[in-house]
Protein backbone atom coordinates (compact mmCIF):
# COMPACT_ATOMS: atom_id res chain seq x y z
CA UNK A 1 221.56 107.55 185.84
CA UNK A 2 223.30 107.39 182.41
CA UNK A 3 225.00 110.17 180.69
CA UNK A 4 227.05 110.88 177.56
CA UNK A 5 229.44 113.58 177.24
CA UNK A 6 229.58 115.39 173.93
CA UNK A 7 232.26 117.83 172.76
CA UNK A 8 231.85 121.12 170.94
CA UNK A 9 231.23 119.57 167.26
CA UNK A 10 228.26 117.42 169.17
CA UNK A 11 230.81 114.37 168.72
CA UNK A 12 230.53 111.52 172.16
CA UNK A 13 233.62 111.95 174.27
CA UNK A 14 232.27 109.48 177.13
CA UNK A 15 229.40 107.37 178.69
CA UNK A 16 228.76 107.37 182.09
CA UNK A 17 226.70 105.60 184.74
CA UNK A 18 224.98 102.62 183.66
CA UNK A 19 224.58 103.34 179.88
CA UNK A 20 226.26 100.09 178.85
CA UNK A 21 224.12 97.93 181.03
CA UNK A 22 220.90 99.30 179.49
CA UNK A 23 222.10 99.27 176.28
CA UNK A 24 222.91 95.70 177.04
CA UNK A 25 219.19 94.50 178.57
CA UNK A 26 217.49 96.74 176.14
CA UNK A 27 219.14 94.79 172.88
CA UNK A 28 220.75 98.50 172.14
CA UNK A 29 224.54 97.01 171.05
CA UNK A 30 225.13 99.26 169.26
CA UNK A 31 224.68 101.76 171.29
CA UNK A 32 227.07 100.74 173.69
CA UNK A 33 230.66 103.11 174.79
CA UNK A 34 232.73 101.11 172.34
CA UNK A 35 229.84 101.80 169.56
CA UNK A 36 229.42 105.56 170.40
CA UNK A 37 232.57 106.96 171.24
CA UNK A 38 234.03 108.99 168.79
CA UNK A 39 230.87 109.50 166.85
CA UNK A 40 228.93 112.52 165.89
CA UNK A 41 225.62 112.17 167.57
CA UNK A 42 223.58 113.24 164.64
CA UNK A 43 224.55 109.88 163.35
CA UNK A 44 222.67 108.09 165.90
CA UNK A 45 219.32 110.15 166.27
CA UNK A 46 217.13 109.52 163.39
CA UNK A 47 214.26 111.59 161.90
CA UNK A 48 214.90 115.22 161.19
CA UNK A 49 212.40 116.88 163.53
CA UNK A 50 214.19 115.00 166.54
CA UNK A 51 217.30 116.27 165.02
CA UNK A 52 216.71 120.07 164.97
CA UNK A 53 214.84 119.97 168.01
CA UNK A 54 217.86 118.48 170.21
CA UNK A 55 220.12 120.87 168.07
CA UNK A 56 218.11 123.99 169.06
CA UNK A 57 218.09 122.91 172.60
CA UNK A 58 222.28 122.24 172.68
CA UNK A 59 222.43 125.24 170.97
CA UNK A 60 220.52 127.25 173.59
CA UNK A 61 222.08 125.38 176.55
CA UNK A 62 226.10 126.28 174.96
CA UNK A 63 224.53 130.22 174.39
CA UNK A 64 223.20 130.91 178.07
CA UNK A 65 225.51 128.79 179.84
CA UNK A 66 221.95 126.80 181.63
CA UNK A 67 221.56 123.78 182.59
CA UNK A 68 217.37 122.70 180.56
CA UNK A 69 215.70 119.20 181.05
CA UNK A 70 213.10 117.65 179.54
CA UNK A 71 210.67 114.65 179.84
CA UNK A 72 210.21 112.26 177.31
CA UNK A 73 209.22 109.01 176.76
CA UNK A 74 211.87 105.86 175.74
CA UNK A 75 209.33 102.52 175.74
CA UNK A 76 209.97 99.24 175.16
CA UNK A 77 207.46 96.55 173.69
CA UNK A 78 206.22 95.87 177.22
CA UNK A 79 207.54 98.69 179.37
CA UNK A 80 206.08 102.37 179.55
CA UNK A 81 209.43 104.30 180.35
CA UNK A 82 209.10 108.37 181.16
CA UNK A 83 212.55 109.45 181.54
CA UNK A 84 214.26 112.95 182.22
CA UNK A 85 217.00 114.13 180.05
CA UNK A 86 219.11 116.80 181.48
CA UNK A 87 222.14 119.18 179.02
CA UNK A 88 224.09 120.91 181.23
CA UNK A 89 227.18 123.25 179.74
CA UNK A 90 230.51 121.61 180.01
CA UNK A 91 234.36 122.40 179.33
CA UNK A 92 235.34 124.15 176.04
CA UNK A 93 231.58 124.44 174.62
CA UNK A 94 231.11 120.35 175.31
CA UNK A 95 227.61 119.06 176.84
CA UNK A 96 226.98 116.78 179.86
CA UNK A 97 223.45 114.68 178.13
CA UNK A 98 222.08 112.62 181.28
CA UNK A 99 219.06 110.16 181.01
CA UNK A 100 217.30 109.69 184.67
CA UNK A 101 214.91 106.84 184.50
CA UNK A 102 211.14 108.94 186.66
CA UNK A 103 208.68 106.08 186.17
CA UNK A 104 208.91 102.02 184.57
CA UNK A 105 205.71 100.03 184.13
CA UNK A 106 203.97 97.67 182.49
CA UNK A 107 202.07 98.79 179.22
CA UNK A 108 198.69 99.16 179.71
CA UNK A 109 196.41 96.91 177.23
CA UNK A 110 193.46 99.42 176.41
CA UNK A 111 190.80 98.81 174.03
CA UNK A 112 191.88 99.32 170.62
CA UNK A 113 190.02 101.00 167.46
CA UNK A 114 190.93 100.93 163.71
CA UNK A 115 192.54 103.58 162.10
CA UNK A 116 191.98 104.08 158.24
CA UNK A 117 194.87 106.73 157.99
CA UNK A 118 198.28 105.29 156.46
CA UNK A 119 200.56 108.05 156.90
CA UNK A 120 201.17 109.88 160.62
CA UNK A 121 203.26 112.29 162.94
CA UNK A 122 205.01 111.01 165.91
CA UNK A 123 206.32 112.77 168.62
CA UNK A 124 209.89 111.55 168.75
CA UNK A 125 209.93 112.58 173.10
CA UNK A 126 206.21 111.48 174.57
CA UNK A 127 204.84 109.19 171.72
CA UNK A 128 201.86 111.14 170.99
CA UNK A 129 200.42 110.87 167.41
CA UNK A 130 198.48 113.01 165.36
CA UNK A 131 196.22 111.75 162.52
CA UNK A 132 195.23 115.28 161.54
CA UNK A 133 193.84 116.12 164.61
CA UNK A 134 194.59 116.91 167.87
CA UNK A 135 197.97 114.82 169.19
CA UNK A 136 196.76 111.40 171.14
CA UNK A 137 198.35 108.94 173.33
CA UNK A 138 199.59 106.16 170.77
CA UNK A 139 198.65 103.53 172.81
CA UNK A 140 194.67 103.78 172.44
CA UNK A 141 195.36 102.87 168.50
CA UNK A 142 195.36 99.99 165.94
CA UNK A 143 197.53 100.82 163.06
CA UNK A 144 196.33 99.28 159.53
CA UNK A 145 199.63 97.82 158.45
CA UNK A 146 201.75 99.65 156.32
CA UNK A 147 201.27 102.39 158.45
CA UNK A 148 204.09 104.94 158.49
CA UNK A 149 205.08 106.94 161.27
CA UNK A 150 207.00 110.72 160.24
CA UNK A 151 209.67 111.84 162.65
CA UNK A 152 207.81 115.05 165.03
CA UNK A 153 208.17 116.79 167.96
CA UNK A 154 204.92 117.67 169.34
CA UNK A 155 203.87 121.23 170.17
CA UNK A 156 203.78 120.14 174.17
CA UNK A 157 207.63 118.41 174.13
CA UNK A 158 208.74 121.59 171.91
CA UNK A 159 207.70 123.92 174.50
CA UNK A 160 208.49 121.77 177.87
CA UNK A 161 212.05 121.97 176.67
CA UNK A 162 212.06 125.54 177.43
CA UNK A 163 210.21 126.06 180.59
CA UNK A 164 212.88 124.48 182.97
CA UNK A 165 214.39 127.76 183.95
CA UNK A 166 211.21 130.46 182.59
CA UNK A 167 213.47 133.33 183.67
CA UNK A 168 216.19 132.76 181.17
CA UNK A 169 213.67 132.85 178.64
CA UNK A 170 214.09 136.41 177.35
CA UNK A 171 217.67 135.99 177.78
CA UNK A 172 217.88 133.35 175.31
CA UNK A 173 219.07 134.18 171.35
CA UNK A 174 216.24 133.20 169.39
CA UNK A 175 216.88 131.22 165.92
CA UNK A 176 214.87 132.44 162.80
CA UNK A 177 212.63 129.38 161.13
């Protein structure tokens, strides 16, 4: 398990478990304790999308005072990763963030076809992209290059977020936009 602690201005207090160590095999420096520590978060997630969507779910966890999860995916150039992150309320409006590691394999080779389309969406959580269409697995794709990928959060990840505790849901102060 690996877990950061975050304060009430979303700033990293702490890591715990065996962040460093995966940081360290991973070639994630700089994301190490020493690097973190003392940082607003914000800092260190890119892409806006990713951004307000962690935001809205700190900000729900700190309003009902429940623990929400979600599963997304963290791969590496030859590893298929599916973690589960976990926010749980802490002290003084701070934020327990832990990482649980579900499933580690291989990537699978599959057959690949061309893409003409230079500009896409990427789910920041499960990789999926969407070429104007319906969201795919990234994996079944060759990109053209010079392909860009824009920061998302696709419509399954946005709503998995929320379905950890389904009874809370009505409870729960809603954000306009």
């Amino acid at each position: 398990m690996r877990a950061y602690r975050l304060d009430a201005a979303n700033v990293v207090q702490a890591v715990q478990g065996e962040w460093d160590s995966f940081a360290r095999e991973n070639g994630g420096y700089a994301a190490q304790d020493s690097a973190v520590r003392g940082r607003l978060l914000w800092d260190m997630i890119h892409g806006a999308a990713t951004t307000c969507f962690l935001d809205r779910m700190f900000y729900d966890c700190r309003a009902t005072q429940t623990a929400l999860g979600l599963l997304y995916r963290c791969d590496s150039p030859a590893v298929e990763r599916l973690f589960l992150m976990r926010v749980e309320p802490a002290d003084r409006g701070g934020l327990l963030v832990s990482h649980r590691l579900i499933r580690s394999r291989g990537l699978l080779i599959a057959p690949l076809r061309e893409l003409g389309h230079i500009q896409y969406r990427k789910c920041s959580q499960c990789l999926a992209c969407n070429f104007g269409g319906p969201w795919v697995e990234a994996g079944r794709f060759h990109l053209p290059v010079g392909a860009v990928a824009v920061d998302a959060v696709c419509p399954v990840c946005r709503a998995a977020a929320y379905l950890t505790k389904p009874q809370d849901a009505a409870e729960r102060p809603r954000l306009s936009g």
